[in-house]
PDB file of N, CA and C in Angstrom:
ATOM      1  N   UNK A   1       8.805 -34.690  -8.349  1.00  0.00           N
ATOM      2  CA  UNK A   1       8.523 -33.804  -7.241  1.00  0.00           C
ATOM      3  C   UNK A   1       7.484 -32.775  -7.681  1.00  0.00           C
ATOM      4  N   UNK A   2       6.510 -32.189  -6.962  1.00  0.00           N
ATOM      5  CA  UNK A   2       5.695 -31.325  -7.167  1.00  0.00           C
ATOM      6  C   UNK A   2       5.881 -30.199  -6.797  1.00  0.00           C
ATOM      7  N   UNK A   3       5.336 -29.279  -8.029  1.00  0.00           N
ATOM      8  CA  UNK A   3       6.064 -28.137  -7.974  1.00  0.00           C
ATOM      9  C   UNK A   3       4.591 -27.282  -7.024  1.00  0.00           C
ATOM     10  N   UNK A   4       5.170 -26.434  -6.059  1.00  0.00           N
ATOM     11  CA  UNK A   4       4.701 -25.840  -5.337  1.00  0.00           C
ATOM     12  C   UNK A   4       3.577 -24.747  -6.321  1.00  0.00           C
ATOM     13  N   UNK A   5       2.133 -24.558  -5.642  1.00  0.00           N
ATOM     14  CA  UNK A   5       1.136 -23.533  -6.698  1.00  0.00           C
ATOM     15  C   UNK A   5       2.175 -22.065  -6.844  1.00  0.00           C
ATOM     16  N   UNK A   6       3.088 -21.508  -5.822  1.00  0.00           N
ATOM     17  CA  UNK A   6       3.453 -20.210  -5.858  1.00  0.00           C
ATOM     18  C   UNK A   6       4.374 -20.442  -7.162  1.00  0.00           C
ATOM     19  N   UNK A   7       5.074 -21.426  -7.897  1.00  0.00           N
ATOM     20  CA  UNK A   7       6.261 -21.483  -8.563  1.00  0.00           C
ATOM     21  C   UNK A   7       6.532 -20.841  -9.483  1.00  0.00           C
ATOM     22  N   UNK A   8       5.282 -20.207 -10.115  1.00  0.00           N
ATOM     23  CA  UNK A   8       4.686 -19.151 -11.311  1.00  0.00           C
ATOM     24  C   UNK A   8       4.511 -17.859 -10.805  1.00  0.00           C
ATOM     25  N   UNK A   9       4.548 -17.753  -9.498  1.00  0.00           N
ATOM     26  CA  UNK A   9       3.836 -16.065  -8.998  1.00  0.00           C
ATOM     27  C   UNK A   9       4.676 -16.017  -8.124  1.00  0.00           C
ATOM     28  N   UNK A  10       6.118 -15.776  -8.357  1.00  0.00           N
ATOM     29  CA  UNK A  10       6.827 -15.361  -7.599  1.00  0.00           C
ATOM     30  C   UNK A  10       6.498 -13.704  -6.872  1.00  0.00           C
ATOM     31  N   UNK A  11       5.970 -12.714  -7.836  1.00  0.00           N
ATOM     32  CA  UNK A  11       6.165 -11.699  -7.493  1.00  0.00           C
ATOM     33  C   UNK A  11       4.774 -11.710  -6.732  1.00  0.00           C
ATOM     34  N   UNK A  12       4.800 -10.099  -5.790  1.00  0.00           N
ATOM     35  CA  UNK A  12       3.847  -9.665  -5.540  1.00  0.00           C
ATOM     36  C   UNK A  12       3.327  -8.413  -6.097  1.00  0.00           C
ATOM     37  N   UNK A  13       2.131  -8.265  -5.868  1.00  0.00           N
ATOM     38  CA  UNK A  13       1.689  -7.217  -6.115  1.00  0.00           C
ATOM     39  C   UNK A  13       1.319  -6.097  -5.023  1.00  0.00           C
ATOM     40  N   UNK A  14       1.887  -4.920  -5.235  1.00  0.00           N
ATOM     41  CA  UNK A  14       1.573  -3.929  -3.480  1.00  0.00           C
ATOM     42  C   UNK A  14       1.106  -2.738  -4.182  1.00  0.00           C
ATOM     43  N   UNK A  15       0.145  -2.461  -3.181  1.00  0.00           N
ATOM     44  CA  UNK A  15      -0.430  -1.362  -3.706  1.00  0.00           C
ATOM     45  C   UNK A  15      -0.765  -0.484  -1.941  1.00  0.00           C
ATOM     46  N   UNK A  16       0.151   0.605  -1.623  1.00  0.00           N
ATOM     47  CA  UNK A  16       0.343   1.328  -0.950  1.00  0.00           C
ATOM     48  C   UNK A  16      -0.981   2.533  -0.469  1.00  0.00           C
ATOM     49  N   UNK A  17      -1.820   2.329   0.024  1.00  0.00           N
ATOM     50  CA  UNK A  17      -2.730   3.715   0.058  1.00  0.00           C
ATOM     51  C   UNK A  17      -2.362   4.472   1.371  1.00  0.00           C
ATOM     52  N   UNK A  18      -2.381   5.555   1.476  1.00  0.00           N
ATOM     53  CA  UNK A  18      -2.760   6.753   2.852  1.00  0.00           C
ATOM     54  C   UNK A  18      -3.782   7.328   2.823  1.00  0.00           C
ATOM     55  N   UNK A  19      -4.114   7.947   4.148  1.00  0.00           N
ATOM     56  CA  UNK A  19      -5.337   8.519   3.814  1.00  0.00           C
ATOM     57  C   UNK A  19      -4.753   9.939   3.758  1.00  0.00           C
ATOM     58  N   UNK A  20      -5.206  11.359   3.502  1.00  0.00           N
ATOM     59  CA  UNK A  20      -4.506  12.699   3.141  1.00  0.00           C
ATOM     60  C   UNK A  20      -3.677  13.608   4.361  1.00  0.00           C
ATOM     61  N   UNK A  21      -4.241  12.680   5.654  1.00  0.00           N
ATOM     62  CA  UNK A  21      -3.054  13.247   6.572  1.00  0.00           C
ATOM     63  C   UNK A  21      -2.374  12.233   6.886  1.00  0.00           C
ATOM     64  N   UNK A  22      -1.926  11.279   6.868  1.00  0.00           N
ATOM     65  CA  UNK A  22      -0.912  10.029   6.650  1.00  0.00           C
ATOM     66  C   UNK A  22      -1.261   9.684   8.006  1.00  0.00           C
ATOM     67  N   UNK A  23      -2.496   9.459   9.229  1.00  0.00           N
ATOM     68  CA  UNK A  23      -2.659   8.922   9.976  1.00  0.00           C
ATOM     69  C   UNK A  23      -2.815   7.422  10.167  1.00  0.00           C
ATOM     70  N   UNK A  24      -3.422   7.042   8.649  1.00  0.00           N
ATOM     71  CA  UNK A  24      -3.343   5.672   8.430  1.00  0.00           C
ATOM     72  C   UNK A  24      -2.340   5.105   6.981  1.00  0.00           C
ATOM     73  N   UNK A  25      -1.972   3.630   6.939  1.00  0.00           N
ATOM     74  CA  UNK A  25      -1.819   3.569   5.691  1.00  0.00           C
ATOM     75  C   UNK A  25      -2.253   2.565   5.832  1.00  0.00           C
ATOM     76  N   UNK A  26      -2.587   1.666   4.363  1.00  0.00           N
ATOM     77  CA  UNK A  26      -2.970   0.490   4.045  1.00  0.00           C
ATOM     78  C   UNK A  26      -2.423  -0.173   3.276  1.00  0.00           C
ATOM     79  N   UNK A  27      -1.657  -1.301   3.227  1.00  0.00           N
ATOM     80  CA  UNK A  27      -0.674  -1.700   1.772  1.00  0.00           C
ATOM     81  C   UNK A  27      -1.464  -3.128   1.650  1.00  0.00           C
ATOM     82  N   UNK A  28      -1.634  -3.089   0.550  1.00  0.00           N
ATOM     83  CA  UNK A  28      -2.765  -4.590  -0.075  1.00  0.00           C
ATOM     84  C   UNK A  28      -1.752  -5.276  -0.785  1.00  0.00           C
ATOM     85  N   UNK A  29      -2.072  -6.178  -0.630  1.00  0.00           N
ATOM     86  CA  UNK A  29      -1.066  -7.450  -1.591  1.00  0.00           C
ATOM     87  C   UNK A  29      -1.945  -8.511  -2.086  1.00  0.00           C
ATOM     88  N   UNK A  30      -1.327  -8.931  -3.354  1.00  0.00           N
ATOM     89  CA  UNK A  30      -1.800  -9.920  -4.005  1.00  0.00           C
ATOM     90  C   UNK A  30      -0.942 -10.577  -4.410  1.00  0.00           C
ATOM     91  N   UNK A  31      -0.969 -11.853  -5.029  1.00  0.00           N
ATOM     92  CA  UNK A  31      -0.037 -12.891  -5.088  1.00  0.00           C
ATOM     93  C   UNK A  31       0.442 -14.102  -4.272  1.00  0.00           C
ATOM     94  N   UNK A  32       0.895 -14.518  -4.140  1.00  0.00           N
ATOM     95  CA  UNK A  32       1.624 -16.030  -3.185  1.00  0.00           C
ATOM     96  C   UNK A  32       2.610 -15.629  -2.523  1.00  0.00           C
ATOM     97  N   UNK A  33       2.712 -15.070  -1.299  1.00  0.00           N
ATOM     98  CA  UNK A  33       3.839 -15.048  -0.159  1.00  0.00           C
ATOM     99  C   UNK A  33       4.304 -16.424   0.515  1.00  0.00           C
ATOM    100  N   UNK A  34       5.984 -15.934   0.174  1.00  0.00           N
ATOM    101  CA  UNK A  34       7.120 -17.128   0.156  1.00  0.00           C
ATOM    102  C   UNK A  34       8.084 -17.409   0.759  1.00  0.00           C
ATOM    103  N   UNK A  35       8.519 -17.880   1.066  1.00  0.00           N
ATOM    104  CA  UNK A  35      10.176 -17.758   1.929  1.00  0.00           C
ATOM    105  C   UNK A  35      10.541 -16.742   1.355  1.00  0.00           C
ATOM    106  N   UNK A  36      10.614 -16.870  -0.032  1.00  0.00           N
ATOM    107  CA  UNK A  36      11.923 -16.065  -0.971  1.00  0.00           C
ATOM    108  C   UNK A  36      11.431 -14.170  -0.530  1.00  0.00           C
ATOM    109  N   UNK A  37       9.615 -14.138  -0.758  1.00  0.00           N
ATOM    110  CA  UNK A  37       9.696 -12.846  -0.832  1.00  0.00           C
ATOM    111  C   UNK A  37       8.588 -12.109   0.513  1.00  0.00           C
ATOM    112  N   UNK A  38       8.413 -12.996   1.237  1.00  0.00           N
ATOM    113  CA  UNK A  38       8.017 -12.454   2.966  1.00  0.00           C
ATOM    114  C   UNK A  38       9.102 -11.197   3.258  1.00  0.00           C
ATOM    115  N   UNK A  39      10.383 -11.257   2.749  1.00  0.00           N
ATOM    116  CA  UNK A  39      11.077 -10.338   3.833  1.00  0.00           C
ATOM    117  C   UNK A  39      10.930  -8.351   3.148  1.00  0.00           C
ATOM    118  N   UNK A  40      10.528  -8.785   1.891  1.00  0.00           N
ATOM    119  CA  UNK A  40      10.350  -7.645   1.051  1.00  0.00           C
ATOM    120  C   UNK A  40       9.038  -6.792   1.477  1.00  0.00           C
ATOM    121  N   UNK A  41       7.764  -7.789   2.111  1.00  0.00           N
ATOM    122  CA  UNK A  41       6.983  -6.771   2.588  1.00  0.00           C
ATOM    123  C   UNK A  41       7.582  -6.293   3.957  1.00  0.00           C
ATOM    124  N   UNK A  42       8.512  -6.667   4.328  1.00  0.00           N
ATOM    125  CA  UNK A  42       8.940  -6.096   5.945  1.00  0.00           C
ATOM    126  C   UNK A  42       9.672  -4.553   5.557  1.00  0.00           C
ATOM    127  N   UNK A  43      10.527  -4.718   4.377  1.00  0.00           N
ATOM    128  CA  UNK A  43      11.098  -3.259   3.896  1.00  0.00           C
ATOM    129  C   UNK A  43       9.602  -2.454   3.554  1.00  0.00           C
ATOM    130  N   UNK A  44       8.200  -3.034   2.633  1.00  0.00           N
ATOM    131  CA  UNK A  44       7.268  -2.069   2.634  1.00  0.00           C
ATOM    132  C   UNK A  44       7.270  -1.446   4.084  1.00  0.00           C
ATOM    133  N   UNK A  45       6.518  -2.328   4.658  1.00  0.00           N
ATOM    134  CA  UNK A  45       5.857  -2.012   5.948  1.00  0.00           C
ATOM    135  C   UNK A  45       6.646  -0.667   6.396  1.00  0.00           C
ATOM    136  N   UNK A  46       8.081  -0.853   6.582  1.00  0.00           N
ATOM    137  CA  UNK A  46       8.931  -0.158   7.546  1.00  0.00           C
ATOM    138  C   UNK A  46       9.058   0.833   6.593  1.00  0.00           C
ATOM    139  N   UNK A  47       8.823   1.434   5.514  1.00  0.00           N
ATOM    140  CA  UNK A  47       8.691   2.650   4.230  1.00  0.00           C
ATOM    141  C   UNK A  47       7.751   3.247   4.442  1.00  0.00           C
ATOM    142  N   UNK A  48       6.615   2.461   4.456  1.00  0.00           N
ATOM    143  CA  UNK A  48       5.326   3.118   4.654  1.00  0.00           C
ATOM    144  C   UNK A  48       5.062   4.066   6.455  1.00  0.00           C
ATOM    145  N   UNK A  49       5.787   3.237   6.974  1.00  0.00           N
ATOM    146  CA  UNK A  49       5.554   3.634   8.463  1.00  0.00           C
ATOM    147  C   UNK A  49       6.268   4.840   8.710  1.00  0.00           C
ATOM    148  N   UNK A  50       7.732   4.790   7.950  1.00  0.00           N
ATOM    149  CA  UNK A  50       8.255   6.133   8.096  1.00  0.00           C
ATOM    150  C   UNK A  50       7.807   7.160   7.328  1.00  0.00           C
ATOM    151  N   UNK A  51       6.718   7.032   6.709  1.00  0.00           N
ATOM    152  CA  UNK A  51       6.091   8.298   6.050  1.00  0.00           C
ATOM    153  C   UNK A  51       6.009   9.308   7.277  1.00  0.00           C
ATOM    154  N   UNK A  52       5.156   9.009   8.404  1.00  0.00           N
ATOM    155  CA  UNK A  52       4.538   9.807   9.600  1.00  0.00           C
ATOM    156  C   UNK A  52       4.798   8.971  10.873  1.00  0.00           C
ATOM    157  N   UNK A  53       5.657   9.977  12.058  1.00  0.00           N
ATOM    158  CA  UNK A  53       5.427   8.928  13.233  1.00  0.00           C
ATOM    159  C   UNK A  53       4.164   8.161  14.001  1.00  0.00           C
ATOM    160  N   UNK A  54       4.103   7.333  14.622  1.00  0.00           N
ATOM    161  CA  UNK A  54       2.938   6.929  15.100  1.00  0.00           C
ATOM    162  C   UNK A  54       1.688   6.354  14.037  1.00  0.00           C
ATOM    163  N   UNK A  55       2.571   6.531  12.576  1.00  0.00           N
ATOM    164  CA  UNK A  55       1.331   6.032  12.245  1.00  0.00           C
ATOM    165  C   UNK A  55       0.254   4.627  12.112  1.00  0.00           C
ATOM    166  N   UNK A  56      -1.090   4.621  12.201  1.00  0.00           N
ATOM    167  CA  UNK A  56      -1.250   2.903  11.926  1.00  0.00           C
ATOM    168  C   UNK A  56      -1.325   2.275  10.641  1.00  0.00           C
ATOM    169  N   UNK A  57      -0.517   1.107  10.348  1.00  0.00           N
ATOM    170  CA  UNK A  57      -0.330   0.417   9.272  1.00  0.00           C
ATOM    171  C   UNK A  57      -1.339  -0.995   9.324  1.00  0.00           C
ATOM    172  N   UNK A  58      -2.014  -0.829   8.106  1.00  0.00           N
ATOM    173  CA  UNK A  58      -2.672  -2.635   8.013  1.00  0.00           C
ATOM    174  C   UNK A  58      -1.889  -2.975   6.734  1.00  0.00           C
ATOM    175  N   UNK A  59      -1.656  -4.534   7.715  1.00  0.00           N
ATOM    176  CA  UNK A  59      -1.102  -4.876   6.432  1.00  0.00           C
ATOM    177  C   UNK A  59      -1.815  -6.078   5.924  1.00  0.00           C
ATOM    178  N   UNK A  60      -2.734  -5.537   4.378  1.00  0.00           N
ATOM    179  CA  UNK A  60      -3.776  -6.438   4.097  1.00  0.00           C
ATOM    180  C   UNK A  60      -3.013  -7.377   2.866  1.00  0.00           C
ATOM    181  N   UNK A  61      -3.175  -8.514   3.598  1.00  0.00           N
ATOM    182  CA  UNK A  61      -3.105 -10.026   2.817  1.00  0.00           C
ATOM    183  C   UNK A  61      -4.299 -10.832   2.415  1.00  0.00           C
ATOM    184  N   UNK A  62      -5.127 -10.464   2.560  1.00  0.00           N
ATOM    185  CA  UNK A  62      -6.514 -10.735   2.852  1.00  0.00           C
ATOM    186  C   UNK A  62      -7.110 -11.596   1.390  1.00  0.00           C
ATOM    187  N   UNK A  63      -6.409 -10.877   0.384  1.00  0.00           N
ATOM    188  CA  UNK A  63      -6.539 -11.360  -1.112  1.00  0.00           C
ATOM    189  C   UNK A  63      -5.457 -12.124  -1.274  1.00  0.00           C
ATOM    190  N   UNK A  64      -4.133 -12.428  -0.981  1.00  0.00           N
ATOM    191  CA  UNK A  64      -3.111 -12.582  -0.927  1.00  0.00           C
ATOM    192  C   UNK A  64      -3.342 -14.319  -0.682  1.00  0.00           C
ATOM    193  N   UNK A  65      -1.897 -15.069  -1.042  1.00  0.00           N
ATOM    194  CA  UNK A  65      -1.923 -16.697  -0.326  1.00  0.00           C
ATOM    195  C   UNK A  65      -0.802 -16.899   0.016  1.00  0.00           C
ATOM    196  N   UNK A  66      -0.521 -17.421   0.937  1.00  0.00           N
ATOM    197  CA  UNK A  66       0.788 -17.941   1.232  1.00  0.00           C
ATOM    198  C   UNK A  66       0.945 -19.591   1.612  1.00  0.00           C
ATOM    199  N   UNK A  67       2.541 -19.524   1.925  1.00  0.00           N
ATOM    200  CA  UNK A  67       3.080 -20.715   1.690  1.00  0.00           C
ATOM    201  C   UNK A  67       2.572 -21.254   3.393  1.00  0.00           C
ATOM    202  N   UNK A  68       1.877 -22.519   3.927  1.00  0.00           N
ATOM    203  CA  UNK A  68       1.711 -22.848   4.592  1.00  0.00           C
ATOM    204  C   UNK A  68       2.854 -22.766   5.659  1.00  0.00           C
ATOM    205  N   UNK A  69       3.995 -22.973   4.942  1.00  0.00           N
ATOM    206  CA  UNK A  69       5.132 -23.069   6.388  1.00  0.00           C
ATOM    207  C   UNK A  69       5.721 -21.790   6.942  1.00  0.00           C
ATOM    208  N   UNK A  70       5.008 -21.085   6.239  1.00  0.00           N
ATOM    209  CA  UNK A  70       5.508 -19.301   6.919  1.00  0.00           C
ATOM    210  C   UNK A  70       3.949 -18.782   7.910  1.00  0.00           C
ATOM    211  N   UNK A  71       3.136 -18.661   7.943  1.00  0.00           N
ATOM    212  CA  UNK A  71       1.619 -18.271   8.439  1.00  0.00           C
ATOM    213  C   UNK A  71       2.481 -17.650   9.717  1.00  0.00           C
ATOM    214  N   UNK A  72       3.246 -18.148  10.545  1.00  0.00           N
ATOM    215  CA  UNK A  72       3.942 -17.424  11.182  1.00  0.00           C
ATOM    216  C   UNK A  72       4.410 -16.383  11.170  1.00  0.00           C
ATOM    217  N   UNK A  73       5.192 -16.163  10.360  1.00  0.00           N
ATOM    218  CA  UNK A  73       6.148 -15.099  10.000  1.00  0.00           C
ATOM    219  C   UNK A  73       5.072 -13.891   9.411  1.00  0.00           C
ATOM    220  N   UNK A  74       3.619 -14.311   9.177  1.00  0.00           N
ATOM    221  CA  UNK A  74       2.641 -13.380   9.043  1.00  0.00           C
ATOM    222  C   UNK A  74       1.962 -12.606   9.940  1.00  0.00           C
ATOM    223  N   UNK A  75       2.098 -12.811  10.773  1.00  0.00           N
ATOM    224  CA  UNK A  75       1.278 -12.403  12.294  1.00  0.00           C
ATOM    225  C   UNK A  75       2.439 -11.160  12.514  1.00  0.00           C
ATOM    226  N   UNK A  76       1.138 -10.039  13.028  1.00  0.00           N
ATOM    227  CA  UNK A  76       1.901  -9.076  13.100  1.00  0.00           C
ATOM    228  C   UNK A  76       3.285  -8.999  14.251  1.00  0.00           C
ATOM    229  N   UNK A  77       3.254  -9.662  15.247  1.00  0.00           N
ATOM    230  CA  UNK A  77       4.037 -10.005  16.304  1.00  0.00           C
ATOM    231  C   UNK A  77       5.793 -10.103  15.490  1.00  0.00           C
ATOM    232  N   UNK A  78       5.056 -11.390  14.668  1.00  0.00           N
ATOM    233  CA  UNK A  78       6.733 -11.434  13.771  1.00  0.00           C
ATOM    234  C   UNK A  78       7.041 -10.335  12.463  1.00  0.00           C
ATOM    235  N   UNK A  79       6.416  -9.787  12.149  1.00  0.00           N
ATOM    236  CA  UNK A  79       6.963  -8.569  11.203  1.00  0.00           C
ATOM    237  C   UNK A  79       7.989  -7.477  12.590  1.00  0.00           C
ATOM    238  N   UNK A  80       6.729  -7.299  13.021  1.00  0.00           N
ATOM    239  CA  UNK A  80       7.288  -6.324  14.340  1.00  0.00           C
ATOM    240  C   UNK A  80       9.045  -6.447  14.671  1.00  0.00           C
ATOM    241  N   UNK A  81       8.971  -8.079  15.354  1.00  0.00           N
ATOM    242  CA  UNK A  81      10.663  -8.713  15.866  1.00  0.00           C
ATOM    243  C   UNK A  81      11.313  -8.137  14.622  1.00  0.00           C
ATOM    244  N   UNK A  82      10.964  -8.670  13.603  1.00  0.00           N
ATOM    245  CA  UNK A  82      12.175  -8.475  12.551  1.00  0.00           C
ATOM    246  C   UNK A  82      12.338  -6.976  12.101  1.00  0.00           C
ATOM    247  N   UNK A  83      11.304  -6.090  12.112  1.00  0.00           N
ATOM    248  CA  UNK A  83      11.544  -4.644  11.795  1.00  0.00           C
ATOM    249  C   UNK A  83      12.507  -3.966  12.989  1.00  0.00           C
ATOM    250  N   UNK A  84      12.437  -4.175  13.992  1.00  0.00           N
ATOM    251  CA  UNK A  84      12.973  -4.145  15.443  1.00  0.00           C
ATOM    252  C   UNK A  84      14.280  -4.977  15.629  1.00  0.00           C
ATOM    253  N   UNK A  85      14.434  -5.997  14.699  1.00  0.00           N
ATOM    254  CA  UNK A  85      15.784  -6.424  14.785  1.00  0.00           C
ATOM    255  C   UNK A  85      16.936  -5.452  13.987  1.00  0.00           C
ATOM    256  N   UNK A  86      16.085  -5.225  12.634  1.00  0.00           N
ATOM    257  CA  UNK A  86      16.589  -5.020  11.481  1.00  0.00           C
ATOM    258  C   UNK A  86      17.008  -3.315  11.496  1.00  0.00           C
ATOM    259  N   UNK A  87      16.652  -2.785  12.735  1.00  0.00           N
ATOM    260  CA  UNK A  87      16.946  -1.064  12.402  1.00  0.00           C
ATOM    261  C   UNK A  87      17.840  -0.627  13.517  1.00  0.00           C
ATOM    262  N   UNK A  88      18.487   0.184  13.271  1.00  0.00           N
ATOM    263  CA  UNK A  88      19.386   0.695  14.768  1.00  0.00           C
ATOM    264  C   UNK A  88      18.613   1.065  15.871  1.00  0.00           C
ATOM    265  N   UNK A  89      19.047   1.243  16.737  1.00  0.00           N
ATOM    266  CA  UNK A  89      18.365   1.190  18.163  1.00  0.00           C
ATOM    267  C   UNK A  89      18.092   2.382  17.846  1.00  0.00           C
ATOM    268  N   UNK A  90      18.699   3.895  17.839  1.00  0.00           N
ATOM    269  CA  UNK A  90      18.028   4.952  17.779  1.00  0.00           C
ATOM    270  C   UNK A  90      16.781   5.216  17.078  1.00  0.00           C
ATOM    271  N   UNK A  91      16.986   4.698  15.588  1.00  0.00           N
ATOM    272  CA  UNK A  91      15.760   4.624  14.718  1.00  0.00           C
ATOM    273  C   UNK A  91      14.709   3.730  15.037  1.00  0.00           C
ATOM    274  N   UNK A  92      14.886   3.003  15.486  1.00  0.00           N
ATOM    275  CA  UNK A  92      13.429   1.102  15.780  1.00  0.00           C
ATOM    276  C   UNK A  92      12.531   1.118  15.393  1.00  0.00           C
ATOM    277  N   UNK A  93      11.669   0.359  15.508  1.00  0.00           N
ATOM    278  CA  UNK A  93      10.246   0.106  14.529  1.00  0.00           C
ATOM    279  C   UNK A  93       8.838   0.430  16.022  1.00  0.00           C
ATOM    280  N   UNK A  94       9.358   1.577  16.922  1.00  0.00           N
ATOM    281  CA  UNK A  94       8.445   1.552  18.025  1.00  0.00           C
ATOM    282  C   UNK A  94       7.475   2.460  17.575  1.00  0.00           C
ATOM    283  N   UNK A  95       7.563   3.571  17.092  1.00  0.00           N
ATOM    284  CA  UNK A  95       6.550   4.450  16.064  1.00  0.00           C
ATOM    285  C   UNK A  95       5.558   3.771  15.494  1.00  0.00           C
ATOM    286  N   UNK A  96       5.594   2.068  15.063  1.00  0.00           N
ATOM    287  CA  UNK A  96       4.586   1.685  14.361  1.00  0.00           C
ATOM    288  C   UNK A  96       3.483   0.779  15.252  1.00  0.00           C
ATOM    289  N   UNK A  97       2.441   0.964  14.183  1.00  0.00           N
ATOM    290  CA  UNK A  97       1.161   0.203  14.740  1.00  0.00           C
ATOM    291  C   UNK A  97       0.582  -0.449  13.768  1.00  0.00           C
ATOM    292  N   UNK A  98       1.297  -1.779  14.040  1.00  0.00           N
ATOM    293  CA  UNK A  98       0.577  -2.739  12.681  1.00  0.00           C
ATOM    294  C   UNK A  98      -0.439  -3.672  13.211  1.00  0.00           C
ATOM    295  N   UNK A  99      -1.693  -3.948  11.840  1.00  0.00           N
ATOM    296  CA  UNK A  99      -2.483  -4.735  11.632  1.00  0.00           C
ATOM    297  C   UNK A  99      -1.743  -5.418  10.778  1.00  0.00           C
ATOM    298  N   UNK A 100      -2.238  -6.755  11.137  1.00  0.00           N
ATOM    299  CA  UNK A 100      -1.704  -7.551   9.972  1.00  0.00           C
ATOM    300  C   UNK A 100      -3.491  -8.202   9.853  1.00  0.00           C
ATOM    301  N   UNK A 101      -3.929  -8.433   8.397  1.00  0.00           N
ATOM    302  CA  UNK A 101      -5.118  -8.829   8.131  1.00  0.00           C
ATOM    303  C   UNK A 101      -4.889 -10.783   7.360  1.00  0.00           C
ATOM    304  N   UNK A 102      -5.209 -11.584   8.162  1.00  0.00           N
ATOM    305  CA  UNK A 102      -4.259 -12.587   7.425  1.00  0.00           C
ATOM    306  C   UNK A 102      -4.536 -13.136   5.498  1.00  0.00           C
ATOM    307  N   UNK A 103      -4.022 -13.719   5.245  1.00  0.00           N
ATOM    308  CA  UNK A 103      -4.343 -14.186   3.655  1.00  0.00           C
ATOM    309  C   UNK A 103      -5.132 -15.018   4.137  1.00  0.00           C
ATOM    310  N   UNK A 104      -5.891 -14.711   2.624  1.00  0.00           N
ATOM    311  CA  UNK A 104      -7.499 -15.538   2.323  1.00  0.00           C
ATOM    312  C   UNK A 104      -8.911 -14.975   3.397  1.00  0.00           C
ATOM    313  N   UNK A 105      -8.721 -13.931   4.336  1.00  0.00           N
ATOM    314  CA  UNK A 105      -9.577 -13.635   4.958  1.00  0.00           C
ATOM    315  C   UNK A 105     -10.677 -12.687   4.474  1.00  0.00           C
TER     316      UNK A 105
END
């Protein structure tokens, strides 16, 4: 059986920027996004966002590769559902404004 290119690069790499009034943030990733570790940038995302309400988030994959059978679960639409599933109704993920920039772009 062939072992998948990610099988060595499990981890990612994140590197978090704001700009000095936290109107924007930018979190860059590098590495191979996976089943195993897609759900870990959804805790970034939703960290970074609660820095400041309203703020806009990109979330750059752009250097980044992923596993063909997730490209889905990359689009900002589906981070969104799952940040919005994943928080209590009082708190929700409606404050945010994500870019998602896709891998390899």
């Amino acid at each position: 059986m062939a072992v998948h290119p990610s099988a060595t690069r499990q981890k990612l790499k994140v590197l978090v920027r704001a700009d000095p009034d936290v109107n924007s943030i930018r979190i860059i990733v590098h590495g191979c996004v996976s089943p195993v570790n897609v759900h870990g940038l959804d805790l970034v995302v939703r960290r970074a966002a609660s820095l400041a309400p309203a703020t806009d988030v990109t979330l750059d994959l752009g250097e980044a590769e992923a596993w063909d059978s997730i490209q889905e679960d990359l689009e900002a639409a589906s981070f969104m559902s799952r940040l919005a599933s994943g928080q209590p109704a009082a708190t929700g993920a409606t404050g945010i404004r994500l870019r998602v920039i896709a891998p390899g772009t």
